[in-house]
PDB file of N, CA and C in Angstrom:
ATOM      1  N   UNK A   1       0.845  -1.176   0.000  1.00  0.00           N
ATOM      2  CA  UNK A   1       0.000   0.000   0.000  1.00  0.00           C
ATOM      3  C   UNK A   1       0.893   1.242   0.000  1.00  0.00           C
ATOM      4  N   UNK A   2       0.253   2.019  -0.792  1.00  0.00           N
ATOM      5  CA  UNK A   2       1.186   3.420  -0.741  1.00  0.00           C
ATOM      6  C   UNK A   2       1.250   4.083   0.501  1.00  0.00           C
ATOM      7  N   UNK A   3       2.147   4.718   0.592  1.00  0.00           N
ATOM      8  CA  UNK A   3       2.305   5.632   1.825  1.00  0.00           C
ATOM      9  C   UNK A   3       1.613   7.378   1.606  1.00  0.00           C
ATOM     10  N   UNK A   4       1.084   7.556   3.013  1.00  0.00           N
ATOM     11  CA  UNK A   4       0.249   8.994   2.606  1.00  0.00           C
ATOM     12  C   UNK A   4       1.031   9.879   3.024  1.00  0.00           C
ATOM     13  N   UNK A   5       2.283   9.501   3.389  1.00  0.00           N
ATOM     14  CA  UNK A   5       3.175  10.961   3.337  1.00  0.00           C
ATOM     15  C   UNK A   5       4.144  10.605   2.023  1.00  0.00           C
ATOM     16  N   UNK A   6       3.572  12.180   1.515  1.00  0.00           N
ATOM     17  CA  UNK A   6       3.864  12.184   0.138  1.00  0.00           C
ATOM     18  C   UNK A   6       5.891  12.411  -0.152  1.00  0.00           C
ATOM     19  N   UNK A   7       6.176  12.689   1.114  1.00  0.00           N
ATOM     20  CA  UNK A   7       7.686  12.807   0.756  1.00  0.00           C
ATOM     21  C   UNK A   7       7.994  11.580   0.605  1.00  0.00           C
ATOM     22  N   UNK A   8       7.757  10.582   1.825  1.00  0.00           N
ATOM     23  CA  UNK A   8       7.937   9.411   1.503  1.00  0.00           C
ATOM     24  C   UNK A   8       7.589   8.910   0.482  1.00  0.00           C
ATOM     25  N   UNK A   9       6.480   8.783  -0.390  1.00  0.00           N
ATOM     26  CA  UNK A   9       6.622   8.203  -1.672  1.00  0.00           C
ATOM     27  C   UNK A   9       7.209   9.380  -2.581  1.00  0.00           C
ATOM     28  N   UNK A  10       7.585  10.711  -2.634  1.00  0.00           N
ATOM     29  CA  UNK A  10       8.717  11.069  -3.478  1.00  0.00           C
ATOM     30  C   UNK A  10       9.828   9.974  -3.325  1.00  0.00           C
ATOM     31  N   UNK A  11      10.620   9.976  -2.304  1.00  0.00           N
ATOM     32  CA  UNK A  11      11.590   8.968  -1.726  1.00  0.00           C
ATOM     33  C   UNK A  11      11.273   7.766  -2.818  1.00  0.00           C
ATOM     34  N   UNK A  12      10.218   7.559  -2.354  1.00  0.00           N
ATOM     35  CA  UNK A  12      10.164   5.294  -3.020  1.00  0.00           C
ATOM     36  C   UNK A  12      10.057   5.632  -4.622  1.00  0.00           C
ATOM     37  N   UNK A  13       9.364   6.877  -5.029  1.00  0.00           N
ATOM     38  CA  UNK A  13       9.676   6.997  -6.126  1.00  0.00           C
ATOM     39  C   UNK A  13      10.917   7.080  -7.129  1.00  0.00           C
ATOM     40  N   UNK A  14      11.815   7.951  -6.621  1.00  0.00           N
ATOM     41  CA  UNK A  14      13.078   8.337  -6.928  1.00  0.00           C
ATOM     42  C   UNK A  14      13.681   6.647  -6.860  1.00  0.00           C
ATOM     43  N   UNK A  15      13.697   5.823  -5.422  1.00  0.00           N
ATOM     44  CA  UNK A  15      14.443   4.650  -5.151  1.00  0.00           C
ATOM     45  C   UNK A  15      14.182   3.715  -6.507  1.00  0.00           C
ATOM     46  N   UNK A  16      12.625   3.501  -6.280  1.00  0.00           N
ATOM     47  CA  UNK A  16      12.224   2.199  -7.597  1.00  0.00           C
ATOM     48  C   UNK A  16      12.860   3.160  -8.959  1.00  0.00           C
ATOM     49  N   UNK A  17      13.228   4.624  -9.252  1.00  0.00           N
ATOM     50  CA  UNK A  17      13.010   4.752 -10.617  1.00  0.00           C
ATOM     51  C   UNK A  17      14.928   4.070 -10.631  1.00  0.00           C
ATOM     52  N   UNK A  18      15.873   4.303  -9.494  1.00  0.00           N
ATOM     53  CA  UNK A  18      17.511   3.685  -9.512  1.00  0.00           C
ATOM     54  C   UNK A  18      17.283   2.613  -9.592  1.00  0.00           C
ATOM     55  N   UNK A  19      16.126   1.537  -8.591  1.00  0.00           N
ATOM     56  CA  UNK A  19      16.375   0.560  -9.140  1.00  0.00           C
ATOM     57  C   UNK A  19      16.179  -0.449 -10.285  1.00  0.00           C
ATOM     58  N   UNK A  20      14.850   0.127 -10.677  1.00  0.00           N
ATOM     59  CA  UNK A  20      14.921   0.314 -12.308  1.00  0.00           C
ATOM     60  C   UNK A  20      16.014   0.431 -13.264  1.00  0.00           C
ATOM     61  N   UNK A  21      16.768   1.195 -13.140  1.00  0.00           N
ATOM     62  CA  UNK A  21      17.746   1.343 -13.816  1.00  0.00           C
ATOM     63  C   UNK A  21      18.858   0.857 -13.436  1.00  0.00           C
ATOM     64  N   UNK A  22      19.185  -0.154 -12.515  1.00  0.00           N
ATOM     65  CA  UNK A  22      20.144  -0.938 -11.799  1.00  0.00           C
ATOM     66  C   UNK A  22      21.257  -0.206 -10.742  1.00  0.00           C
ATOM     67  N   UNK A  23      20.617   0.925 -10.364  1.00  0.00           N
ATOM     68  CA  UNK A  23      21.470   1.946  -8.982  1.00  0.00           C
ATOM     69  C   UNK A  23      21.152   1.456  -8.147  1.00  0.00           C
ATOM     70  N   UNK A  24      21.905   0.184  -7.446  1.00  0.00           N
ATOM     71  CA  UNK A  24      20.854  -0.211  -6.543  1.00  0.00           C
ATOM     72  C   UNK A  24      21.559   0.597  -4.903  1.00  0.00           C
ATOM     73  N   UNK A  25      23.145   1.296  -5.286  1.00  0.00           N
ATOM     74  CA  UNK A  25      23.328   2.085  -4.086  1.00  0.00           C
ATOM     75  C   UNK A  25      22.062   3.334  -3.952  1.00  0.00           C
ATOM     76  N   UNK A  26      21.862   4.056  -5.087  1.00  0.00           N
ATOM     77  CA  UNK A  26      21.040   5.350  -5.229  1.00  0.00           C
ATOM     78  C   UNK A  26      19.930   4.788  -4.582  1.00  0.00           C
ATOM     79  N   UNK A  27      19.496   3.582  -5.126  1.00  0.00           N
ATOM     80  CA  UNK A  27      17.946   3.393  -4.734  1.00  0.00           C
ATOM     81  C   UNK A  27      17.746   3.183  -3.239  1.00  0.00           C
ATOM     82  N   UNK A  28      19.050   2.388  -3.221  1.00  0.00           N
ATOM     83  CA  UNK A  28      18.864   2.298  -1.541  1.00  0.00           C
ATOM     84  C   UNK A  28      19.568   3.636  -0.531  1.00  0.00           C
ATOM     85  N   UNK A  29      19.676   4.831  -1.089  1.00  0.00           N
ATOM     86  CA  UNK A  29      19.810   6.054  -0.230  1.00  0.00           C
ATOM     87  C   UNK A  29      18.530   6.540  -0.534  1.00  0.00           C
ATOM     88  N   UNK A  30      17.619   6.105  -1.475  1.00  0.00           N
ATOM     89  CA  UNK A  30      16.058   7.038  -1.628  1.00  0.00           C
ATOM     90  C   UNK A  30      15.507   6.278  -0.243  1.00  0.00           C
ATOM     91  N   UNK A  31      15.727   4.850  -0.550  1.00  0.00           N
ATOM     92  CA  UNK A  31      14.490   3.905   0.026  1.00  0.00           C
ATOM     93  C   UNK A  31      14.729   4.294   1.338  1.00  0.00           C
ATOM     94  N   UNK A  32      15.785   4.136   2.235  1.00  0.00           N
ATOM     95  CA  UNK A  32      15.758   4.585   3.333  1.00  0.00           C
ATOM     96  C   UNK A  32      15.328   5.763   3.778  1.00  0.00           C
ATOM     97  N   UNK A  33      15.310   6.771   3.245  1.00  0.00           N
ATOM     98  CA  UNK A  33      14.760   7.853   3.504  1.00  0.00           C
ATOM     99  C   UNK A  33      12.938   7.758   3.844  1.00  0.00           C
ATOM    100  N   UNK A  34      12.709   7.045   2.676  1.00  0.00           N
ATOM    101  CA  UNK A  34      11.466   6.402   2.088  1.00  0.00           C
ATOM    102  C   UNK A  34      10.346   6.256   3.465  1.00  0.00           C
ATOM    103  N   UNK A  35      11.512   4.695   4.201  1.00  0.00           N
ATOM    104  CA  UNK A  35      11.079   4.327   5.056  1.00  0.00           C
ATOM    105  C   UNK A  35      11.584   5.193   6.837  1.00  0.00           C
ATOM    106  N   UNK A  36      12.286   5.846   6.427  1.00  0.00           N
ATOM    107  CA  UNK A  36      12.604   6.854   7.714  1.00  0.00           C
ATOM    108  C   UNK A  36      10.909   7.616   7.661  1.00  0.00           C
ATOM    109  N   UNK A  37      10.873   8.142   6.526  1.00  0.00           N
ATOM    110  CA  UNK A  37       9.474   9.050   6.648  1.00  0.00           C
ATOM    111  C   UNK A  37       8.350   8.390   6.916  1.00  0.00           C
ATOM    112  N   UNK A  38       8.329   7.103   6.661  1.00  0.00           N
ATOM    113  CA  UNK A  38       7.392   6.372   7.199  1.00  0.00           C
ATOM    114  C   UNK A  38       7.315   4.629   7.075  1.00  0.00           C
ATOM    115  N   UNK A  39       7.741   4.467   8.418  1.00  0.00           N
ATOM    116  CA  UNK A  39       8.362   3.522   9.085  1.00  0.00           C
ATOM    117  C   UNK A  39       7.295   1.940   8.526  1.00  0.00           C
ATOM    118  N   UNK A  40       6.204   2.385   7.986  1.00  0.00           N
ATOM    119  CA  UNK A  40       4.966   1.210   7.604  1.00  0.00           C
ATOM    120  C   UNK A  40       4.957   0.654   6.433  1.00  0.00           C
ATOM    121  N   UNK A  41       5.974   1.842   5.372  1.00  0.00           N
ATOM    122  CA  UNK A  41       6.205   1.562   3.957  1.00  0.00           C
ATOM    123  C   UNK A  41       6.397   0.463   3.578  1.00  0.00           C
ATOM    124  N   UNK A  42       5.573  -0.334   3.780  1.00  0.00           N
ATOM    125  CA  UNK A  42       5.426  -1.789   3.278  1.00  0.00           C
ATOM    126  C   UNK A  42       6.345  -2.058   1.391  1.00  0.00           C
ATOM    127  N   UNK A  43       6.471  -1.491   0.631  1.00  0.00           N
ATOM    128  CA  UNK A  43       6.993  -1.443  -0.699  1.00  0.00           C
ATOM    129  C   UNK A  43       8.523  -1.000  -1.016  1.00  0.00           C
ATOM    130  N   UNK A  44       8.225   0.118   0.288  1.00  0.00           N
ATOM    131  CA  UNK A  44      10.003   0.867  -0.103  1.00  0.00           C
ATOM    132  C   UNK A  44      11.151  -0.169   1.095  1.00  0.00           C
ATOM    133  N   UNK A  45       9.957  -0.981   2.155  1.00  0.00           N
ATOM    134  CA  UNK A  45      11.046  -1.840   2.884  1.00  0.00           C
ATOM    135  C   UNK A  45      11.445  -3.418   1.576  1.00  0.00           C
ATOM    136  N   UNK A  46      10.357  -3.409   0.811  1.00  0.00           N
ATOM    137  CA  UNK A  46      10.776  -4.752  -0.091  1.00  0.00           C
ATOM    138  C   UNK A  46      11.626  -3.939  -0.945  1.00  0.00           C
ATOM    139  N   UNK A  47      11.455  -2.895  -1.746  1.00  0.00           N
ATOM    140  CA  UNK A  47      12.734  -2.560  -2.410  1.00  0.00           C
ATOM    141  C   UNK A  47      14.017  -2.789  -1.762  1.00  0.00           C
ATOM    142  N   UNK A  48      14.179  -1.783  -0.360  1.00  0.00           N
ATOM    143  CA  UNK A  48      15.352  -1.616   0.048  1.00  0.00           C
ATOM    144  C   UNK A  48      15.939  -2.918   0.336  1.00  0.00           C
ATOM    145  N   UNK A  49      15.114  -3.968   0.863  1.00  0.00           N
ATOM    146  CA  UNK A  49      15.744  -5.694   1.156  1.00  0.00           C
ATOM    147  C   UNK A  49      16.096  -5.759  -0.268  1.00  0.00           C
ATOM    148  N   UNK A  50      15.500  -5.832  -1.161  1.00  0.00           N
ATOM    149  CA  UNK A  50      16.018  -6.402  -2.553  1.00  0.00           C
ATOM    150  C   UNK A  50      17.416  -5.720  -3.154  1.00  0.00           C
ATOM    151  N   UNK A  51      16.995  -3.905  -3.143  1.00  0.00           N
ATOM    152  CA  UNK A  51      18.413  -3.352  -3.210  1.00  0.00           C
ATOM    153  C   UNK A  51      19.853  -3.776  -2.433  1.00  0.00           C
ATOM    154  N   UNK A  52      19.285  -4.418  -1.309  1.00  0.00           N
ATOM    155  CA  UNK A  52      20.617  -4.705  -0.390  1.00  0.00           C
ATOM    156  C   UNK A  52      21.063  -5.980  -1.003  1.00  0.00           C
ATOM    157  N   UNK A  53      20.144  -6.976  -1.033  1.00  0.00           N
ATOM    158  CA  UNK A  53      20.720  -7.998  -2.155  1.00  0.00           C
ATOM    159  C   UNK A  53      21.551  -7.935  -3.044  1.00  0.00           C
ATOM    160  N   UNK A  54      20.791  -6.965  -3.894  1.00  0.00           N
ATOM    161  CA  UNK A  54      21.307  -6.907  -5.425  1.00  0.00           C
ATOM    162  C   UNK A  54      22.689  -6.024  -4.853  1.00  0.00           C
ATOM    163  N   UNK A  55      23.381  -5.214  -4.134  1.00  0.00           N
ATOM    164  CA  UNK A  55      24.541  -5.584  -3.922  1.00  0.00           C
ATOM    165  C   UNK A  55      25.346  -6.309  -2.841  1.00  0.00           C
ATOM    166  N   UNK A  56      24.999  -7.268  -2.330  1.00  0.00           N
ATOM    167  CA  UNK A  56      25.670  -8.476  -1.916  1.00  0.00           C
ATOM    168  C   UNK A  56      25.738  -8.408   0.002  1.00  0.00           C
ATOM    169  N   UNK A  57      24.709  -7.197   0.278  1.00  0.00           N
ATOM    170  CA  UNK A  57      25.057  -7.252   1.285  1.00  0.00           C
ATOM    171  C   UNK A  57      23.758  -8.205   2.310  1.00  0.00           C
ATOM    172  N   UNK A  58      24.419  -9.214   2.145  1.00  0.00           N
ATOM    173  CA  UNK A  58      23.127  -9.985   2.837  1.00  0.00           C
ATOM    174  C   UNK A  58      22.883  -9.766   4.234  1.00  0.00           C
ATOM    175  N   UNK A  59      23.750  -9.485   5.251  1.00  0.00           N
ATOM    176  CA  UNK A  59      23.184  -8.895   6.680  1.00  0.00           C
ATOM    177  C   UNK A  59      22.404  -7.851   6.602  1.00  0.00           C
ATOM    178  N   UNK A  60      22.887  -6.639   5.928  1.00  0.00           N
ATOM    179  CA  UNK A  60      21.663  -5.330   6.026  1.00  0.00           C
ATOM    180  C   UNK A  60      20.072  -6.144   5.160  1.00  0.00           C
ATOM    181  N   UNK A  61      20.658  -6.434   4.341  1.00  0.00           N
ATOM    182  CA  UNK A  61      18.897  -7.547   3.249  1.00  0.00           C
ATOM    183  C   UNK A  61      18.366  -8.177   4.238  1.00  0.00           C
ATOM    184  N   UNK A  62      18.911  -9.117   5.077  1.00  0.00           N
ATOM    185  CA  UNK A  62      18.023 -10.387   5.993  1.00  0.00           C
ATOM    186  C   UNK A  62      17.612  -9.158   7.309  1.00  0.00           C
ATOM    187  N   UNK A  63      18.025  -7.688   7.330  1.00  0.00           N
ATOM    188  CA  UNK A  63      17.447  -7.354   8.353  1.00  0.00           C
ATOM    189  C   UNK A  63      16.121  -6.316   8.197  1.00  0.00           C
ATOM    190  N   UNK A  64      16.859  -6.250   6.628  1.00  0.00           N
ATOM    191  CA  UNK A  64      15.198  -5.117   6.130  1.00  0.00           C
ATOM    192  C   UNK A  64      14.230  -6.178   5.775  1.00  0.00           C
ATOM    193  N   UNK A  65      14.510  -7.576   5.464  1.00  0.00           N
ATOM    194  CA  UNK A  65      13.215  -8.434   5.287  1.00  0.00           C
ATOM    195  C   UNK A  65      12.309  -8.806   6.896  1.00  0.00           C
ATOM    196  N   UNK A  66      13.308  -8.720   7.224  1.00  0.00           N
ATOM    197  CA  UNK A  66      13.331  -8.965   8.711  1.00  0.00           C
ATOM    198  C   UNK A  66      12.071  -7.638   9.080  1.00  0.00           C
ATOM    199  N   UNK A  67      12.278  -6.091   8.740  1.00  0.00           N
ATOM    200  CA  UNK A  67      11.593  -5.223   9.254  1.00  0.00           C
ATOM    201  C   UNK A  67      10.298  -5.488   8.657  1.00  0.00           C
ATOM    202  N   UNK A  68      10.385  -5.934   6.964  1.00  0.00           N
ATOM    203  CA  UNK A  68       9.123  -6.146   5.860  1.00  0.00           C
ATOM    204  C   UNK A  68       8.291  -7.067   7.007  1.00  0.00           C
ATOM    205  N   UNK A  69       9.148  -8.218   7.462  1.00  0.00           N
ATOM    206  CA  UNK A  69       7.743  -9.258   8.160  1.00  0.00           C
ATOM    207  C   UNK A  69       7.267  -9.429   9.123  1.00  0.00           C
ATOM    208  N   UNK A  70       7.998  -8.038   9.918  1.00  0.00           N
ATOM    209  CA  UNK A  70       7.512  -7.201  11.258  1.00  0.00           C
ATOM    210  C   UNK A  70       5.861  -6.939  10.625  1.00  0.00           C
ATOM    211  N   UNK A  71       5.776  -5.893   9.754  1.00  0.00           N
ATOM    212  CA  UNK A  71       5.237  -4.831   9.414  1.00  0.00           C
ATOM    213  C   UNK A  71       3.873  -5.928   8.782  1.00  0.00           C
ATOM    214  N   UNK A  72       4.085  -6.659   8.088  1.00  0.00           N
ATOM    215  CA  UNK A  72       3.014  -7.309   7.386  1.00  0.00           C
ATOM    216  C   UNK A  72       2.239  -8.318   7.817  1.00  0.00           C
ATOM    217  N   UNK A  73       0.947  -7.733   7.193  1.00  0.00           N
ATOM    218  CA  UNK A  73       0.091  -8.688   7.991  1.00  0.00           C
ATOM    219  C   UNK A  73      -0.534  -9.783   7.142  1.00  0.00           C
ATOM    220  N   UNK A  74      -0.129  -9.842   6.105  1.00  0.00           N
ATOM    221  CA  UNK A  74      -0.656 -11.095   5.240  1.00  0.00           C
ATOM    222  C   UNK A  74      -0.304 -12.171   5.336  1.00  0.00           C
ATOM    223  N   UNK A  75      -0.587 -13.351   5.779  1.00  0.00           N
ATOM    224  CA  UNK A  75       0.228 -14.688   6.674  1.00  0.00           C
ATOM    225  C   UNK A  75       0.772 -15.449   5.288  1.00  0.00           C
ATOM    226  N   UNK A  76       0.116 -15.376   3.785  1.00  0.00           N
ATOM    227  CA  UNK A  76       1.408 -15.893   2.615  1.00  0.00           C
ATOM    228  C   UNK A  76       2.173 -15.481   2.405  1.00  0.00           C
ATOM    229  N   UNK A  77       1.998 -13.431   2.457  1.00  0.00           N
ATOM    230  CA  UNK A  77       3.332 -12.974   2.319  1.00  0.00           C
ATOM    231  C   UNK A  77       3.912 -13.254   3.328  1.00  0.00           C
ATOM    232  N   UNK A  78       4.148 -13.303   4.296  1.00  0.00           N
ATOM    233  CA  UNK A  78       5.172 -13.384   5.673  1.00  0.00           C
ATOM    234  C   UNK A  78       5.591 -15.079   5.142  1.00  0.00           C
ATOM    235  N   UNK A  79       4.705 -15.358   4.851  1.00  0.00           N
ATOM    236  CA  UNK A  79       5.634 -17.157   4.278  1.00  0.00           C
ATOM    237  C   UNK A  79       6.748 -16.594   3.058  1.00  0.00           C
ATOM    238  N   UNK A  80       6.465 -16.397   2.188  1.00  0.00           N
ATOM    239  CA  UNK A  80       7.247 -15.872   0.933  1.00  0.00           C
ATOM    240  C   UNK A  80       8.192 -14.761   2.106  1.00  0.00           C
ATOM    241  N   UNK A  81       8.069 -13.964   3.048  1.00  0.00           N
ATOM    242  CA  UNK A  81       9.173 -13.189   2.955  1.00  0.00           C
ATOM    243  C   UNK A  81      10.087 -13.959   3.886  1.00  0.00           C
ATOM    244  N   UNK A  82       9.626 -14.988   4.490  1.00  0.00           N
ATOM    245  CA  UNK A  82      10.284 -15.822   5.892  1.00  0.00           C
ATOM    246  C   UNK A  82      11.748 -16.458   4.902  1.00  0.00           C
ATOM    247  N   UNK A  83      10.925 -16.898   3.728  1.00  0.00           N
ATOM    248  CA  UNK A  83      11.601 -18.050   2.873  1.00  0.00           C
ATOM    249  C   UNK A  83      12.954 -17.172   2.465  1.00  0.00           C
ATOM    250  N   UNK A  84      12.557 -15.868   2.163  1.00  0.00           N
ATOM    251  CA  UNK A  84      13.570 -14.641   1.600  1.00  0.00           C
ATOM    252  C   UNK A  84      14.798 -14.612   3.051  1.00  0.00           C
ATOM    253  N   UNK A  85      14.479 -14.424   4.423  1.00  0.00           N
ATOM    254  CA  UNK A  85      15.006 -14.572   5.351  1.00  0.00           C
ATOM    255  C   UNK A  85      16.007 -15.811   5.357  1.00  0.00           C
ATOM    256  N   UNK A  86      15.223 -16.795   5.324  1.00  0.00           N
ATOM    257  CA  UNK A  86      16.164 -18.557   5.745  1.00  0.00           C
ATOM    258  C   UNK A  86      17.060 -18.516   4.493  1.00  0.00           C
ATOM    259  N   UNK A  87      17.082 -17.606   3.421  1.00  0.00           N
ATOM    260  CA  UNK A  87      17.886 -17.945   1.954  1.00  0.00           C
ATOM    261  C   UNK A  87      19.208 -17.265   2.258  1.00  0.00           C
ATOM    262  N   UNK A  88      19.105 -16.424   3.232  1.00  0.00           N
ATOM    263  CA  UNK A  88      20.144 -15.418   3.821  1.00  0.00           C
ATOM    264  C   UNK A  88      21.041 -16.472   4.476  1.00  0.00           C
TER     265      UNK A  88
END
């Protein structure tokens, strides 16, 4: 779900458009911001886990999936993001 503070989705915007384009440092200085502005950002915490992946840093990734399956309340996604966790 989108976030209703609109800086924050400026933020996730800017992040998804780096990681789109394979910045996945840029994207992950938007996304954090993203989720600083609002800590519920269910989308800009799966970017930023994925951005941390995509460059190799699997402790900061297994801890933003880690925040994603705090935050979520859908019991398949929390299966799919658990699985993202144990791959770490």
């Amino acid at each position: 779900m989108p976030s209703s503070d609109l800086t924050a989705r400026m933020y996730f915007d800017q992040g998804q458009t780096a990681f789109t384009r394979g910045d996945f440092a840029g994207a992950e200085e938007y996304l954090k911001k993203a989720v600083e502005k609002d800590p519920q950002y269910h989308e800009a915490h799966r970017f930023l886990a994925e951005s941390y992946e995509k460059q190799g840093f699997a402790h900061r990734a297994k801890r933003a999936w880690e925040r994603l399956h705090r935050i979520t309340r859908d019991t398949s996604e929390q299966a799919e993001i658990k699985k993202r966790i144990d791959a770490l």
